[in-house]
Every structure is written in structure tokens, then in C-alpha cells.
Protein backbone atom coordinates (compact mmCIF):
# COMPACT_ATOMS: atom_id res chain seq x y z
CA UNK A 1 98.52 119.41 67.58
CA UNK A 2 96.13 117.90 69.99
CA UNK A 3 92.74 119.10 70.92
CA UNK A 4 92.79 119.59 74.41
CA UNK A 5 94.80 122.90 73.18
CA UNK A 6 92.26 123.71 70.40
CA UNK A 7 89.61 123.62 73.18
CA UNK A 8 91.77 126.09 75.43
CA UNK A 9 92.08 128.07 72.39
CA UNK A 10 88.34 128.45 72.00
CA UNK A 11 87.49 129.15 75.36
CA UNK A 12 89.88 132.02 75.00
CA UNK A 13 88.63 133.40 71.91
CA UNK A 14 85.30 133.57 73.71
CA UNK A 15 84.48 135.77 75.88
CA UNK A 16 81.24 133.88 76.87
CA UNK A 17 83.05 130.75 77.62
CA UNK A 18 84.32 129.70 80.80
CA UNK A 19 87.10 127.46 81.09
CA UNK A 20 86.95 123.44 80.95
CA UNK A 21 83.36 124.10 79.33
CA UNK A 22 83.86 122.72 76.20
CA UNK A 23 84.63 118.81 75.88
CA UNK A 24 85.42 116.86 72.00
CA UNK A 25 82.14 116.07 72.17
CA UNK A 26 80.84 119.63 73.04
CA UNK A 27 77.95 120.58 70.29
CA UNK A 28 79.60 123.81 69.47
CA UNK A 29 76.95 125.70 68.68
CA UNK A 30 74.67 124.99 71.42
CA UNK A 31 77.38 126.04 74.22
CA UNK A 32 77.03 129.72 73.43
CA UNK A 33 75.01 131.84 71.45
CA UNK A 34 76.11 131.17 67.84
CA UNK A 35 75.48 133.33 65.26
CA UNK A 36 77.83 135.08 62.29
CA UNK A 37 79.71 136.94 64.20
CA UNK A 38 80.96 134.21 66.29
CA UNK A 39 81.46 132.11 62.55
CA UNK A 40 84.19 134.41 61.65
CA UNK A 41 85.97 134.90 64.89
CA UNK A 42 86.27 131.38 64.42
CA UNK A 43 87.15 131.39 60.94
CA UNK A 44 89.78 134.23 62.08
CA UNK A 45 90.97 132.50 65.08
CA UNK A 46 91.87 129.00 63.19
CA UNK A 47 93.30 130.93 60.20
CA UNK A 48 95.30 132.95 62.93
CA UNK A 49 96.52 130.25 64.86
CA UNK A 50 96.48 127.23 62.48
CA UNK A 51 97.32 129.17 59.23
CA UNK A 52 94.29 126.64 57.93
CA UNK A 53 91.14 128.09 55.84
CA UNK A 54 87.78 127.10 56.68
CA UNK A 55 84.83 128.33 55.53
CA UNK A 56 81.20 128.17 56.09
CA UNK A 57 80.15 125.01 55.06
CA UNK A 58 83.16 123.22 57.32
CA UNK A 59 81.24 124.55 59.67
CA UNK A 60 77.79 123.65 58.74
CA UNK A 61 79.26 119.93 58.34
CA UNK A 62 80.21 120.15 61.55
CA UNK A 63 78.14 119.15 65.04
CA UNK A 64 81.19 119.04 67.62
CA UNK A 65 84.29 120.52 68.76
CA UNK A 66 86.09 117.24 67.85
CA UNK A 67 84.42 117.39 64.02
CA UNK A 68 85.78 120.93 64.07
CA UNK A 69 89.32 120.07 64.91
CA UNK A 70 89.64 116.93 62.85
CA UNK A 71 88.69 119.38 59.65
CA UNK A 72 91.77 121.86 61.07
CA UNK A 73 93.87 118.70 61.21
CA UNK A 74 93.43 117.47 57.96
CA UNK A 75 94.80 120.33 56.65
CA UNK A 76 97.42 121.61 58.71
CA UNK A 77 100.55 121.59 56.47
């Protein structure tokens, strides 16, 4: 698993991102409009693709794309 695919994956699952805009260090939620919706096609998309659980305060802990995948692989079996 390495996060330059967890970033393509993201820009896919957005619509309002265009590709190569996100970076490790990318503050997630200030790339694109972030609000609940967007929290649980992310929740969906990582469960999807990942088979990992996250919830709502993984995401609140975390600032950046790379804090985002680290929780993912922590817990990928």
C-alpha cells in the first residue's frame, strides 16, 4: 500500500478534485469544500477499497492526507 495510490484514489472519488492536486502534506479539508457528505464518501470509499473502518473522530484527528493514510495503514489487516 503506498500513498501515492491513496491520493489517486481520492482524487477519483471526488468529483471536485483534479488530478495531482493533492500532495501527503495536502490539508484535506481545505482542498475542497468539506462538509458531511464528503466525511462519508470517505468513510465509504476507505471501507470500500481498504476493507478498514474509520470513523469521525479519525478524521477530526486528522490535518493531512498523509495523517489520513497512516490511520488506514495501521489497520489494514
Amino acid at each position: 500500500m503506498k500513498i501515492e495510490d491513496f491520493i489517486v484514489q481520492l482524487e477519483t472519488e471526488y468529483e471536485d478534485l483534479r488530478p495531482g492536486t493533492l500532495k501527503p502534506d495536502s490539508v484535506f479539508r481545505e482542498v475542497f469544500e468539506w462538509n458531511s457528505i464528503n466525511a462519508l464518501i470517505l468513510i465509504a470509499m476507505i471501507k470500500t477499497e481498504y476493507d478498514v473502518t474509520i470513523n469521525a473522530e479519525d478524521i477530526s484527528s486528522s490535518k493531512t492526507v498523509e495523517d489520513l493514510f497512516n490511520i488506514i495503514r495501521s489497520r489494514v489487516v
